[in-house]
PDB file of N, CA and C in Angstrom:
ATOM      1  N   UNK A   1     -14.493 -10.972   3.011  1.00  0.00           N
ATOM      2  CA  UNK A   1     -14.004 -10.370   4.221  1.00  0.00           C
ATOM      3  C   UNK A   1     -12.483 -10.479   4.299  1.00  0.00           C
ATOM      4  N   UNK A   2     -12.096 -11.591   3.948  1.00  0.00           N
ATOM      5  CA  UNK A   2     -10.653 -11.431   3.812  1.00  0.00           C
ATOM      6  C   UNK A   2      -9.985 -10.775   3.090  1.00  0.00           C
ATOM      7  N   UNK A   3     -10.413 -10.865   2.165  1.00  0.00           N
ATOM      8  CA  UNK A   3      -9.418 -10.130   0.928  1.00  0.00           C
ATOM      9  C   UNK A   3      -9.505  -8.571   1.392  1.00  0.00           C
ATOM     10  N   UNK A   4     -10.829  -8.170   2.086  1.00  0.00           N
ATOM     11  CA  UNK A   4     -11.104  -6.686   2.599  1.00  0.00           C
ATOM     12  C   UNK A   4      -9.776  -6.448   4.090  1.00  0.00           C
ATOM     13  N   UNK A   5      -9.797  -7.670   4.364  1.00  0.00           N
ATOM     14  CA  UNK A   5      -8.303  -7.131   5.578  1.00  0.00           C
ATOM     15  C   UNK A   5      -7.021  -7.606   4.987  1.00  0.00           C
ATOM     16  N   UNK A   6      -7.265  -8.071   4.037  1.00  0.00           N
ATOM     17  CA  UNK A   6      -5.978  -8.186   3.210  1.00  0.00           C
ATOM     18  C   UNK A   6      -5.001  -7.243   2.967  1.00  0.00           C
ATOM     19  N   UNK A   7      -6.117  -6.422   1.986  1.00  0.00           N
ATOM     20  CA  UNK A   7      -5.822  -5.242   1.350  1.00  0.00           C
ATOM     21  C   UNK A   7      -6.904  -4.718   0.892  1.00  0.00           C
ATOM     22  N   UNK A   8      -7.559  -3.806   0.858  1.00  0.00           N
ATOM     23  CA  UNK A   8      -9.654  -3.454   0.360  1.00  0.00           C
ATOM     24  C   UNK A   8      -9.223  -2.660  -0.755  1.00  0.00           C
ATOM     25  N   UNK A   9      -7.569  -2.511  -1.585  1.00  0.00           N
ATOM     26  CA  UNK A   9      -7.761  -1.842  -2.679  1.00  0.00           C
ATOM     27  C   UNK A   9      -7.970  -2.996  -3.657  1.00  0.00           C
ATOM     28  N   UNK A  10      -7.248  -4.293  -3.223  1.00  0.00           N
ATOM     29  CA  UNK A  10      -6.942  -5.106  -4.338  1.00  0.00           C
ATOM     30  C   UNK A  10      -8.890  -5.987  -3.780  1.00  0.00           C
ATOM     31  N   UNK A  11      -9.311  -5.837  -3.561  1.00  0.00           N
ATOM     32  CA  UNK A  11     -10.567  -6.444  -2.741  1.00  0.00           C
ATOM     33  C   UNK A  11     -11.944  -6.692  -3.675  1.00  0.00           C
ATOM     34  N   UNK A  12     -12.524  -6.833  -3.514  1.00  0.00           N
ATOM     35  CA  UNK A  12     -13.984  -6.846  -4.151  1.00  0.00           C
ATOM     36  C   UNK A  12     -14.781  -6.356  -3.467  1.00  0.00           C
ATOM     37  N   UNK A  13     -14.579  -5.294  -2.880  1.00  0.00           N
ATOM     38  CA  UNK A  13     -15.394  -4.221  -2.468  1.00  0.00           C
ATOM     39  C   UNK A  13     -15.711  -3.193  -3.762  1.00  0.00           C
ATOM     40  N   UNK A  14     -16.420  -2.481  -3.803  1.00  0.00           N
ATOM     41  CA  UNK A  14     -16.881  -1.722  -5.008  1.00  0.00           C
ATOM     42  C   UNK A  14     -16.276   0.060  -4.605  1.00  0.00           C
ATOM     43  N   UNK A  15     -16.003   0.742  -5.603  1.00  0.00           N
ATOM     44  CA  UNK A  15     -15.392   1.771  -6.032  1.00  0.00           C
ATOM     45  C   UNK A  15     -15.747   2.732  -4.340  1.00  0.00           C
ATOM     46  N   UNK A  16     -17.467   2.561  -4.352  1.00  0.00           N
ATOM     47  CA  UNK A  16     -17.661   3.427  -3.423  1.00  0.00           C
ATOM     48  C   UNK A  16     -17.339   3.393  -1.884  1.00  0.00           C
ATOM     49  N   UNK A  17     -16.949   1.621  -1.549  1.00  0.00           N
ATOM     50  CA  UNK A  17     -16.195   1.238  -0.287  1.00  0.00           C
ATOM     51  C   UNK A  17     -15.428   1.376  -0.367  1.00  0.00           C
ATOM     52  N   UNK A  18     -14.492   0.976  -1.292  1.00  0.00           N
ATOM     53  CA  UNK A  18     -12.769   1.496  -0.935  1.00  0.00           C
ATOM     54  C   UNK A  18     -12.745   3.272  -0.800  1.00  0.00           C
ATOM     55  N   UNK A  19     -13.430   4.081  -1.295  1.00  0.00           N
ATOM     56  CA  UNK A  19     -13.231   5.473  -0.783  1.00  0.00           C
ATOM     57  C   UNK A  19     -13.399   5.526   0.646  1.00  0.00           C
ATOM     58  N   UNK A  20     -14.330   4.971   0.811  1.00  0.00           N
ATOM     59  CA  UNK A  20     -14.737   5.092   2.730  1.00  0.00           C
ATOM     60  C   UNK A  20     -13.182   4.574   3.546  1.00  0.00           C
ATOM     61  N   UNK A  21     -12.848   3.183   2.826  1.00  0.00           N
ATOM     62  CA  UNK A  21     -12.046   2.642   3.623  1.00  0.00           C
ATOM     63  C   UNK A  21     -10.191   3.657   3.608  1.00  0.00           C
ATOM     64  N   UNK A  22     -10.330   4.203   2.258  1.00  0.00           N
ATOM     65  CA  UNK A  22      -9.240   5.340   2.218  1.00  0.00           C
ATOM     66  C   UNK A  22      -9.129   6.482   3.101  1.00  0.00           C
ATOM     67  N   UNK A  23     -10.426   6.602   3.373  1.00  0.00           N
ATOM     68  CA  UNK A  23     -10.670   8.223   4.136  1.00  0.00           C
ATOM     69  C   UNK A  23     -10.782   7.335   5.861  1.00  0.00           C
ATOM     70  N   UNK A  24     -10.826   5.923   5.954  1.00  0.00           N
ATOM     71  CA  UNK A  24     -11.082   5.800   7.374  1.00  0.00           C
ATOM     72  C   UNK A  24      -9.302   5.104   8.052  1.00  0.00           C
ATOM     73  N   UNK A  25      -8.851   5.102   6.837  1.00  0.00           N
ATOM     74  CA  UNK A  25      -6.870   4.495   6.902  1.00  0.00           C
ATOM     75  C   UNK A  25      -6.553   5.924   7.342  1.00  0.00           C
ATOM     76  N   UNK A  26      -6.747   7.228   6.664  1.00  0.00           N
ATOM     77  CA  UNK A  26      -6.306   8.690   6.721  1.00  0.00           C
ATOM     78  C   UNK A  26      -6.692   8.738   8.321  1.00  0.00           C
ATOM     79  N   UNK A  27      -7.629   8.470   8.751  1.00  0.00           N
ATOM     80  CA  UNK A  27      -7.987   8.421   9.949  1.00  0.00           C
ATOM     81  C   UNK A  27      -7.183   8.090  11.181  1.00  0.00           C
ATOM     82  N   UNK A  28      -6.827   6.791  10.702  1.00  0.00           N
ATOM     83  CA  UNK A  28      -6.041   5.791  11.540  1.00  0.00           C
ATOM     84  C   UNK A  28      -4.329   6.586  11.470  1.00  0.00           C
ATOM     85  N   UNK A  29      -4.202   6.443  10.555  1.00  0.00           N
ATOM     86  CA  UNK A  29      -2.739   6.767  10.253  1.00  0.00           C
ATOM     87  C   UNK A  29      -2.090   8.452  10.443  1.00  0.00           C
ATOM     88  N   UNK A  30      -3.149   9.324   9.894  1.00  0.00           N
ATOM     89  CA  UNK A  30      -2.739  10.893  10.378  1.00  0.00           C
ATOM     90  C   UNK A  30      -4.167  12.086  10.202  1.00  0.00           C
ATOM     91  N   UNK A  31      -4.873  11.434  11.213  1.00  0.00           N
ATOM     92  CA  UNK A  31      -5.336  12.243  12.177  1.00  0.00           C
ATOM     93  C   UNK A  31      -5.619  13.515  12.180  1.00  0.00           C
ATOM     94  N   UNK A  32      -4.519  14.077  12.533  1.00  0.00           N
ATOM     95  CA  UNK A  32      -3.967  15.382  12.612  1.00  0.00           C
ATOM     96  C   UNK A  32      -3.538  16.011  11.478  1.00  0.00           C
ATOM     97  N   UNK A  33      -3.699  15.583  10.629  1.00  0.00           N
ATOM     98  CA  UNK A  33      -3.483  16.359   8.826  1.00  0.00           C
ATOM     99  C   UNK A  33      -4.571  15.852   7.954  1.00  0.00           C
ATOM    100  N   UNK A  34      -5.929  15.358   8.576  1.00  0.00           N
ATOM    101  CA  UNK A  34      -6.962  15.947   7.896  1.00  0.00           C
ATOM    102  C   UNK A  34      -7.376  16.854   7.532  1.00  0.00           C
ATOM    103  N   UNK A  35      -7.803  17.706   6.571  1.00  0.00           N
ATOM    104  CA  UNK A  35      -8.627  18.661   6.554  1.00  0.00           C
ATOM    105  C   UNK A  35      -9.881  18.404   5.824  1.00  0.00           C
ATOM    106  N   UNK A  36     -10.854  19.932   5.280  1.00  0.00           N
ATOM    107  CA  UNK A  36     -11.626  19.366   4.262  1.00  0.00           C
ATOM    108  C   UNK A  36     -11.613  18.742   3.412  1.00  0.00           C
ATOM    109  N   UNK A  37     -10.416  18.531   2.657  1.00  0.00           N
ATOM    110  CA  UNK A  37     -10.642  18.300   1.035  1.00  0.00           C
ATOM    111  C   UNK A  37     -10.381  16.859   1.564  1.00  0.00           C
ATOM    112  N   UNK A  38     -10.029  15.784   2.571  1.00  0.00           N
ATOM    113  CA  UNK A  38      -9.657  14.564   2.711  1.00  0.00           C
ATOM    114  C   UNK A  38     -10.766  13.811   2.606  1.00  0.00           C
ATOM    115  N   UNK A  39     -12.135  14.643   2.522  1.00  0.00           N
ATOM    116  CA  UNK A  39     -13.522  14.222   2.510  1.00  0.00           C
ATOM    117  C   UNK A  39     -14.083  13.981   1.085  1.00  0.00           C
ATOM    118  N   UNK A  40     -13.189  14.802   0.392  1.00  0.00           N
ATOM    119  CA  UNK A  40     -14.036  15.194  -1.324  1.00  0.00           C
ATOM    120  C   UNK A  40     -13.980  13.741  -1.638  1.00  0.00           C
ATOM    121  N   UNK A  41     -13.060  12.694  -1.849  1.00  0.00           N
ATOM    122  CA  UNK A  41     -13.217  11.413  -2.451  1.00  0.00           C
ATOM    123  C   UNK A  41     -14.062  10.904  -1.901  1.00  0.00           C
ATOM    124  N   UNK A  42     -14.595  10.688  -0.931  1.00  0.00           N
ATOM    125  CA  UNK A  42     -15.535  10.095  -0.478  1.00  0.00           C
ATOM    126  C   UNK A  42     -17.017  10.404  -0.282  1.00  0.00           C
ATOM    127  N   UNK A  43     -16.962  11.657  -0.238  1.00  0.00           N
ATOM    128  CA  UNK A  43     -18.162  12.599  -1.209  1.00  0.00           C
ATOM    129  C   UNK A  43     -18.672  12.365  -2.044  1.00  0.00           C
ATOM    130  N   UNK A  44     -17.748  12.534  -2.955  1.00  0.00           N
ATOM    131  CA  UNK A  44     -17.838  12.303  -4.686  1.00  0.00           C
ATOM    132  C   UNK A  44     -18.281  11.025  -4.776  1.00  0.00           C
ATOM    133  N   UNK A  45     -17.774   9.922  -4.042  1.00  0.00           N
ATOM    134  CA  UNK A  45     -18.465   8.637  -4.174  1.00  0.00           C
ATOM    135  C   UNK A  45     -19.831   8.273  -3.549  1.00  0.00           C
ATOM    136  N   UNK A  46     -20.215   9.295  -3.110  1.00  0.00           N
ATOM    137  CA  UNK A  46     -21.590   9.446  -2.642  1.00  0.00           C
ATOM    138  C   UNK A  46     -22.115   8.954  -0.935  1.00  0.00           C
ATOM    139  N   UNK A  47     -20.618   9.274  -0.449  1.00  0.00           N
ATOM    140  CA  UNK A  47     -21.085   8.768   1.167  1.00  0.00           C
ATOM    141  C   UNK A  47     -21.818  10.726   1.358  1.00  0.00           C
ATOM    142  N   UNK A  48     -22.706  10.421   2.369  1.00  0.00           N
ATOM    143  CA  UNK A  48     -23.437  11.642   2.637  1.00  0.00           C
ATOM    144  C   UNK A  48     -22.544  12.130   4.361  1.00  0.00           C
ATOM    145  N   UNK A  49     -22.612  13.328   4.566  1.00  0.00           N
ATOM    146  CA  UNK A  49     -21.618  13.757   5.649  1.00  0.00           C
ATOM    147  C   UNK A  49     -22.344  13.167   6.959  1.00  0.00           C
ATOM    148  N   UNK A  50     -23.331  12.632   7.270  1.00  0.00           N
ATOM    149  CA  UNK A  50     -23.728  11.918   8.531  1.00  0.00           C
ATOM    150  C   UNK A  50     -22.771  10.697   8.007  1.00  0.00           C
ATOM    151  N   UNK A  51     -22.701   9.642   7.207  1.00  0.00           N
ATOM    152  CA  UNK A  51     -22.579   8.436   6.991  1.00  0.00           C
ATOM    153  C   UNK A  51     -20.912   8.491   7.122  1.00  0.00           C
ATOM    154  N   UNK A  52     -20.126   9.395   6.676  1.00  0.00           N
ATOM    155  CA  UNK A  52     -18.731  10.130   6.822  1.00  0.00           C
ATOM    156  C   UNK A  52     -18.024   9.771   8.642  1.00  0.00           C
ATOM    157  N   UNK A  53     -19.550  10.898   9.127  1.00  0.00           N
ATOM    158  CA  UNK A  53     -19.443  11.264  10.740  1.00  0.00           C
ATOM    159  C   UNK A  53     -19.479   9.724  11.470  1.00  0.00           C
ATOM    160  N   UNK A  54     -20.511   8.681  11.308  1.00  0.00           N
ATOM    161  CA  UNK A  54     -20.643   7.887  12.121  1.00  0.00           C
ATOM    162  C   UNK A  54     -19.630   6.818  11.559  1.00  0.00           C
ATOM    163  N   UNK A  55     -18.834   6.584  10.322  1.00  0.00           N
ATOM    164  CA  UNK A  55     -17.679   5.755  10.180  1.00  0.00           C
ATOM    165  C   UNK A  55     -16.793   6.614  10.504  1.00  0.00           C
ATOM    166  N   UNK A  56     -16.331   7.773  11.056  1.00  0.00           N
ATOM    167  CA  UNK A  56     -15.144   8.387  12.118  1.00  0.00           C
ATOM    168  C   UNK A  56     -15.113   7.887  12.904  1.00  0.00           C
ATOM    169  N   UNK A  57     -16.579   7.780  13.883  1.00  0.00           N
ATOM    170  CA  UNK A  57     -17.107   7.270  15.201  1.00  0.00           C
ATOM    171  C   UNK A  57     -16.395   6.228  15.922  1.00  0.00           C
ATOM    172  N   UNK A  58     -17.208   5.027  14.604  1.00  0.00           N
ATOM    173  CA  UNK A  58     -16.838   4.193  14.985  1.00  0.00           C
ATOM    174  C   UNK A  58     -15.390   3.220  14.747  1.00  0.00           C
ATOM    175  N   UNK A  59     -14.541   4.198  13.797  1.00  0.00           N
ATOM    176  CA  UNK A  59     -13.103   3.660  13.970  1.00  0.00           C
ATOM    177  C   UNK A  59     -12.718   4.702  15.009  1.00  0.00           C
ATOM    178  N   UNK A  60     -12.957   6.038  15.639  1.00  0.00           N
ATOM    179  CA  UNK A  60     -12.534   6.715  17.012  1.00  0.00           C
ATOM    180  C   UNK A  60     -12.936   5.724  18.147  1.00  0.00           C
ATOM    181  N   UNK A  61     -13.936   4.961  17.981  1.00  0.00           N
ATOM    182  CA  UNK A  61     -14.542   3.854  19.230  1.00  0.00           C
ATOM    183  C   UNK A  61     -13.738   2.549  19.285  1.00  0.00           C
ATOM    184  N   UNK A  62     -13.014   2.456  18.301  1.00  0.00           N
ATOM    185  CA  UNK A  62     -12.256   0.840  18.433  1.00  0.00           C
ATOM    186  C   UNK A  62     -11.249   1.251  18.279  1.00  0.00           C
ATOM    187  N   UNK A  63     -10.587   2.246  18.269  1.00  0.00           N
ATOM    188  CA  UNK A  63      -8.830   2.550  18.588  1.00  0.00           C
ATOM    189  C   UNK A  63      -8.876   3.087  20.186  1.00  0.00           C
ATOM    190  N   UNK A  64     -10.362   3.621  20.366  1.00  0.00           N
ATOM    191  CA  UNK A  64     -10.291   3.739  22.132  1.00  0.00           C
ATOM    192  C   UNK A  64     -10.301   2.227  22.326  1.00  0.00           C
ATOM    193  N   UNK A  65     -11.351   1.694  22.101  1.00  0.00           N
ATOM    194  CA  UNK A  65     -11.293   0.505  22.857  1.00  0.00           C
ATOM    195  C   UNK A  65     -10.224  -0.219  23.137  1.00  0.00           C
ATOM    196  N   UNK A  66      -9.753  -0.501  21.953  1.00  0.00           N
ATOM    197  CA  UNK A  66      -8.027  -1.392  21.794  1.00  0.00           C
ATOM    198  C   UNK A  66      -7.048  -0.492  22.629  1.00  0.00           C
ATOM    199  N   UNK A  67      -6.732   0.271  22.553  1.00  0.00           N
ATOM    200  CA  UNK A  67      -5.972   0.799  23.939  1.00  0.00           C
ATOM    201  C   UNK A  67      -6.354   0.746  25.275  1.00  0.00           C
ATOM    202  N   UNK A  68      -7.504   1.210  25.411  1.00  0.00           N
ATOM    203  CA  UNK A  68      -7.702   0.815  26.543  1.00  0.00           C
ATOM    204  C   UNK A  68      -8.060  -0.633  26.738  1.00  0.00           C
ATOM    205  N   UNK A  69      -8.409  -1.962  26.338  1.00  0.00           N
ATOM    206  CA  UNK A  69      -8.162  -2.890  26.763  1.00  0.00           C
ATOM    207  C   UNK A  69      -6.586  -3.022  26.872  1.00  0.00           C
ATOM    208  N   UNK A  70      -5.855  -2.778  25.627  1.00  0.00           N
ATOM    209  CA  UNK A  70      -4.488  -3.370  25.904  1.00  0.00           C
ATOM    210  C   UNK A  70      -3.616  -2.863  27.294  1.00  0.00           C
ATOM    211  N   UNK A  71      -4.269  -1.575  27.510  1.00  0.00           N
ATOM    212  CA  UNK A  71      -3.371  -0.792  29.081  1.00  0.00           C
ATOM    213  C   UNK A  71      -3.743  -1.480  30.090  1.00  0.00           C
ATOM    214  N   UNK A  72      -5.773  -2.018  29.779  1.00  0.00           N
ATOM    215  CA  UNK A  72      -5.747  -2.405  31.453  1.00  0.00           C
ATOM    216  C   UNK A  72      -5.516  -4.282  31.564  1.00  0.00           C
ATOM    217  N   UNK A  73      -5.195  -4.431  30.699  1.00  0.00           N
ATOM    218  CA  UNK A  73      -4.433  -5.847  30.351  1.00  0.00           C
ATOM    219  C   UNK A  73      -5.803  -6.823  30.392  1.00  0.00           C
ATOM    220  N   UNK A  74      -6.968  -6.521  30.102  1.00  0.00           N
ATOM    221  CA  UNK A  74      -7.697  -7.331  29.866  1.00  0.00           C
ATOM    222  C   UNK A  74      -7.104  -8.926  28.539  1.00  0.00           C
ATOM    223  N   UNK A  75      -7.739  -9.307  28.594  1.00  0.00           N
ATOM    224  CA  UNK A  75      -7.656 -10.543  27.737  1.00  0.00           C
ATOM    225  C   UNK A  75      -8.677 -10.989  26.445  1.00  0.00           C
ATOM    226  N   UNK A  76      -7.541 -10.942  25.137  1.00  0.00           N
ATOM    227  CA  UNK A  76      -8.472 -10.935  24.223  1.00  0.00           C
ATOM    228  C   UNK A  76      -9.308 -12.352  24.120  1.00  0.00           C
ATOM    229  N   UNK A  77     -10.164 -12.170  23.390  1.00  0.00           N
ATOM    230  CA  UNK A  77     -11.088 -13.728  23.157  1.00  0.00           C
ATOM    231  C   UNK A  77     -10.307 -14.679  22.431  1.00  0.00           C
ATOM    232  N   UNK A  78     -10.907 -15.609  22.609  1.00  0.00           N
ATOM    233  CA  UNK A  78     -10.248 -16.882  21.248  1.00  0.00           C
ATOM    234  C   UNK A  78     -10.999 -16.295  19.911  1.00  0.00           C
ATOM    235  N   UNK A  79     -10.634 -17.119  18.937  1.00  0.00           N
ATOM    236  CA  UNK A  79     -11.213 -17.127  17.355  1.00  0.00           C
ATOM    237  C   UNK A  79     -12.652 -17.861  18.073  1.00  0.00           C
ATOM    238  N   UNK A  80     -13.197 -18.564  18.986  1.00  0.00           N
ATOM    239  CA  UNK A  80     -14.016 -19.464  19.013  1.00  0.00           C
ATOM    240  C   UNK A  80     -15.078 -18.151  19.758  1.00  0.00           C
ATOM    241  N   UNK A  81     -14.845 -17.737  20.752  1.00  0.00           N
ATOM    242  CA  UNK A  81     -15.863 -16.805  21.317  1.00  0.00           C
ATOM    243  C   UNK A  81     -16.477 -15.686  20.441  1.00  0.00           C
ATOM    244  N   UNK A  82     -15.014 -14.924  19.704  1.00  0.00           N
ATOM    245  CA  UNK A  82     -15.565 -14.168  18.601  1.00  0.00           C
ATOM    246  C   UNK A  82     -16.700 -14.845  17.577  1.00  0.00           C
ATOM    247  N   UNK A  83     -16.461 -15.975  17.035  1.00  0.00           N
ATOM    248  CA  UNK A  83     -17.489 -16.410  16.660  1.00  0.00           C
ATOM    249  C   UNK A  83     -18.931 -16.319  17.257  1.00  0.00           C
ATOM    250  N   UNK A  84     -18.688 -16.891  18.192  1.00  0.00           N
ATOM    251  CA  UNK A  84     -19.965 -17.604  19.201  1.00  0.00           C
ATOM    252  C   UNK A  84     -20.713 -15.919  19.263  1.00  0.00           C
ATOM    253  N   UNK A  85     -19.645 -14.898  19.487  1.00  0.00           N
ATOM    254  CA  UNK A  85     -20.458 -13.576  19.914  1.00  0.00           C
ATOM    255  C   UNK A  85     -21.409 -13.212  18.685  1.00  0.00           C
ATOM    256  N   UNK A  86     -20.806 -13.717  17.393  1.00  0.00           N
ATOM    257  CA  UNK A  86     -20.969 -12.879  16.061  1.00  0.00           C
ATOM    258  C   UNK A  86     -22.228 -13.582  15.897  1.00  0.00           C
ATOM    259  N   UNK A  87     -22.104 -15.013  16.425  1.00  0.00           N
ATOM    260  CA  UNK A  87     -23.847 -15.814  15.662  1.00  0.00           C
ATOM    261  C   UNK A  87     -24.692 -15.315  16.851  1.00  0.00           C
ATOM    262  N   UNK A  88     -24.365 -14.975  17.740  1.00  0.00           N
ATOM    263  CA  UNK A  88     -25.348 -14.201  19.120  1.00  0.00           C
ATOM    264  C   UNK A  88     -25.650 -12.989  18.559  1.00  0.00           C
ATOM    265  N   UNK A  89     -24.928 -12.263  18.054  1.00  0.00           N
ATOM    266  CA  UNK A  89     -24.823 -10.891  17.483  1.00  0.00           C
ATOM    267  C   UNK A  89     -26.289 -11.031  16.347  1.00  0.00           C
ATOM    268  N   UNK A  90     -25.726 -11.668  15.385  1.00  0.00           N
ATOM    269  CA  UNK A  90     -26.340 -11.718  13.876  1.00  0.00           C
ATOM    270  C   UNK A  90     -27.412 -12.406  14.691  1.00  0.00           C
ATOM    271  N   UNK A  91     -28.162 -13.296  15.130  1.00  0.00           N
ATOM    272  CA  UNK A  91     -29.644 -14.141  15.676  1.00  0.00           C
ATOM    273  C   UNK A  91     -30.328 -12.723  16.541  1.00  0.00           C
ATOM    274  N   UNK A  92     -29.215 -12.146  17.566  1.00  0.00           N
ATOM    275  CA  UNK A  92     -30.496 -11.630  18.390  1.00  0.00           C
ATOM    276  C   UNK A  92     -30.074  -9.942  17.880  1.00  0.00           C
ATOM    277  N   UNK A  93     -28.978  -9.366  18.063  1.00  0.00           N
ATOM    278  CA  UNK A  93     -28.463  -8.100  17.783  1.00  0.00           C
ATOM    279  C   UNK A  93     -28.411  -8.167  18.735  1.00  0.00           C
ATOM    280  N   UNK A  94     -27.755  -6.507  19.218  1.00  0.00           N
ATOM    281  CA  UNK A  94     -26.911  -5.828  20.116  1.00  0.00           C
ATOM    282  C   UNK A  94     -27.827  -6.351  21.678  1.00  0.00           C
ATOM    283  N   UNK A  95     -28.863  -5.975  21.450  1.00  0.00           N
ATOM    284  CA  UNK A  95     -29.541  -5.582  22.499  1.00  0.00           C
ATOM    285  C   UNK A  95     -30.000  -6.477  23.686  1.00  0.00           C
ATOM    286  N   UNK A  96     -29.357  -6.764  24.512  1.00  0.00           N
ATOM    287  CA  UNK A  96     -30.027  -7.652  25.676  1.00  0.00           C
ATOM    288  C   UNK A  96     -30.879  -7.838  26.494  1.00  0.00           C
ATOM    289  N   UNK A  97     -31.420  -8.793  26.452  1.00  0.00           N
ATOM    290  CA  UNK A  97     -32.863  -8.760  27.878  1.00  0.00           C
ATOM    291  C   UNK A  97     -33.051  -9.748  28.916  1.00  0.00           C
TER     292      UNK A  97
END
Protein backbone atom coordinates (compact mmCIF):
# COMPACT_ATOMS: atom_id res chain seq x y z
CA UNK A 1 0.00 0.00 0.00
CA UNK A 2 2.67 2.28 0.45
CA UNK A 3 4.83 1.99 -2.16
CA UNK A 4 1.21 2.25 -4.25
CA UNK A 5 0.95 6.05 -2.70
CA UNK A 6 4.39 6.43 -3.09
CA UNK A 7 4.51 6.17 -6.56
CA UNK A 8 2.22 2.90 -8.27
CA UNK A 9 4.73 3.12 -11.28
CA UNK A 10 7.75 2.20 -9.27
CA UNK A 11 5.13 -0.16 -7.02
CA UNK A 12 4.31 -3.79 -7.04
CA UNK A 13 1.20 -3.46 -8.43
CA UNK A 14 1.03 -5.53 -11.69
CA UNK A 15 1.10 -4.13 -15.37
CA UNK A 16 -2.73 -4.21 -15.39
CA UNK A 17 -3.12 -1.78 -12.12
CA UNK A 18 -0.81 0.71 -12.95
CA UNK A 19 -2.89 1.26 -16.33
CA UNK A 20 -6.04 1.86 -14.21
CA UNK A 21 -4.05 4.02 -11.87
CA UNK A 22 -2.62 6.10 -15.15
CA UNK A 23 -6.01 6.59 -16.65
CA UNK A 24 -7.46 7.50 -12.96
CA UNK A 25 -4.14 10.39 -12.40
CA UNK A 26 -5.50 11.64 -16.22
CA UNK A 27 -8.59 11.97 -14.32
CA UNK A 28 -7.44 13.86 -11.43
CA UNK A 29 -5.07 16.05 -13.18
CA UNK A 30 -6.93 16.99 -16.74
CA UNK A 31 -10.25 16.14 -16.85
CA UNK A 32 -11.12 18.15 -19.52
CA UNK A 33 -8.63 16.70 -22.21
CA UNK A 34 -9.81 13.28 -21.98
CA UNK A 35 -11.01 11.77 -24.85
CA UNK A 36 -11.45 8.24 -26.29
CA UNK A 37 -8.18 7.06 -26.96
CA UNK A 38 -7.17 7.98 -22.97
CA UNK A 39 -9.11 4.66 -22.43
CA UNK A 40 -7.16 2.36 -25.05
CA UNK A 41 -4.28 1.62 -22.33
CA UNK A 42 -6.42 0.53 -20.04
CA UNK A 43 -8.50 -1.48 -22.36
CA UNK A 44 -5.77 -3.16 -23.76
CA UNK A 45 -4.91 -4.17 -20.25
CA UNK A 46 -8.13 -5.71 -19.97
CA UNK A 47 -10.19 -3.37 -17.62
CA UNK A 48 -13.80 -3.87 -19.25
CA UNK A 49 -15.76 -0.31 -19.84
CA UNK A 50 -18.18 -0.85 -16.69
CA UNK A 51 -14.96 -1.49 -14.46
CA UNK A 52 -13.35 1.90 -16.36
CA UNK A 53 -16.97 3.69 -15.44
CA UNK A 54 -17.17 2.76 -11.73
CA UNK A 55 -13.19 3.66 -11.03
CA UNK A 56 -14.21 7.33 -12.64
CA UNK A 57 -17.00 7.17 -10.04
CA UNK A 58 -15.37 6.62 -7.46
CA UNK A 59 -12.29 8.99 -7.80
CA UNK A 60 -15.39 11.75 -9.10
CA UNK A 61 -16.85 10.72 -5.37
CA UNK A 62 -13.69 11.51 -3.30
CA UNK A 63 -12.55 14.74 -5.02
CA UNK A 64 -16.37 15.73 -4.27
CA UNK A 65 -16.06 14.63 -1.00
CA UNK A 66 -12.62 16.30 -0.12
CA UNK A 67 -13.87 19.60 -1.21
CA UNK A 68 -16.68 19.61 0.15
CA UNK A 69 -15.51 18.58 3.55
CA UNK A 70 -12.59 20.99 3.25
CA UNK A 71 -15.26 24.17 2.38
CA UNK A 72 -17.58 23.19 5.12
CA UNK A 73 -14.58 22.93 7.51
CA UNK A 74 -15.49 19.70 8.87
CA UNK A 75 -12.60 17.90 10.68
CA UNK A 76 -10.46 15.24 9.44
CA UNK A 77 -10.03 11.95 11.62
CA UNK A 78 -6.86 10.93 13.41
CA UNK A 79 -4.61 7.98 11.88
CA UNK A 80 -6.37 6.11 14.95
CA UNK A 81 -10.18 6.42 13.87
CA UNK A 82 -9.26 5.74 10.24
CA UNK A 83 -8.05 2.65 11.47
CA UNK A 84 -10.73 1.77 13.93
CA UNK A 85 -13.24 2.61 10.77
CA UNK A 86 -11.16 0.25 8.39
CA UNK A 87 -11.28 -2.93 11.02
CA UNK A 88 -15.24 -1.93 11.37
CA UNK A 89 -15.23 -1.69 7.65
CA UNK A 90 -13.24 -5.06 6.80
CA UNK A 91 -15.35 -7.28 10.07
CA UNK A 92 -18.81 -5.97 9.22
CA UNK A 93 -18.73 -3.90 5.65
CA UNK A 94 -20.44 -0.89 4.62
CA UNK A 95 -23.72 -1.68 5.76
CA UNK A 96 -25.31 -0.79 9.12
CA UNK A 97 -28.00 -2.13 11.37
Amino acid sequence: MEGVLRDPETSALDERHKALFRLIERVNQESPGIDAAAFAPARTAGWSDEALYFAITVCALFNFYNRWIDATGVHALSDDAHREGGRRSAATGYVRE
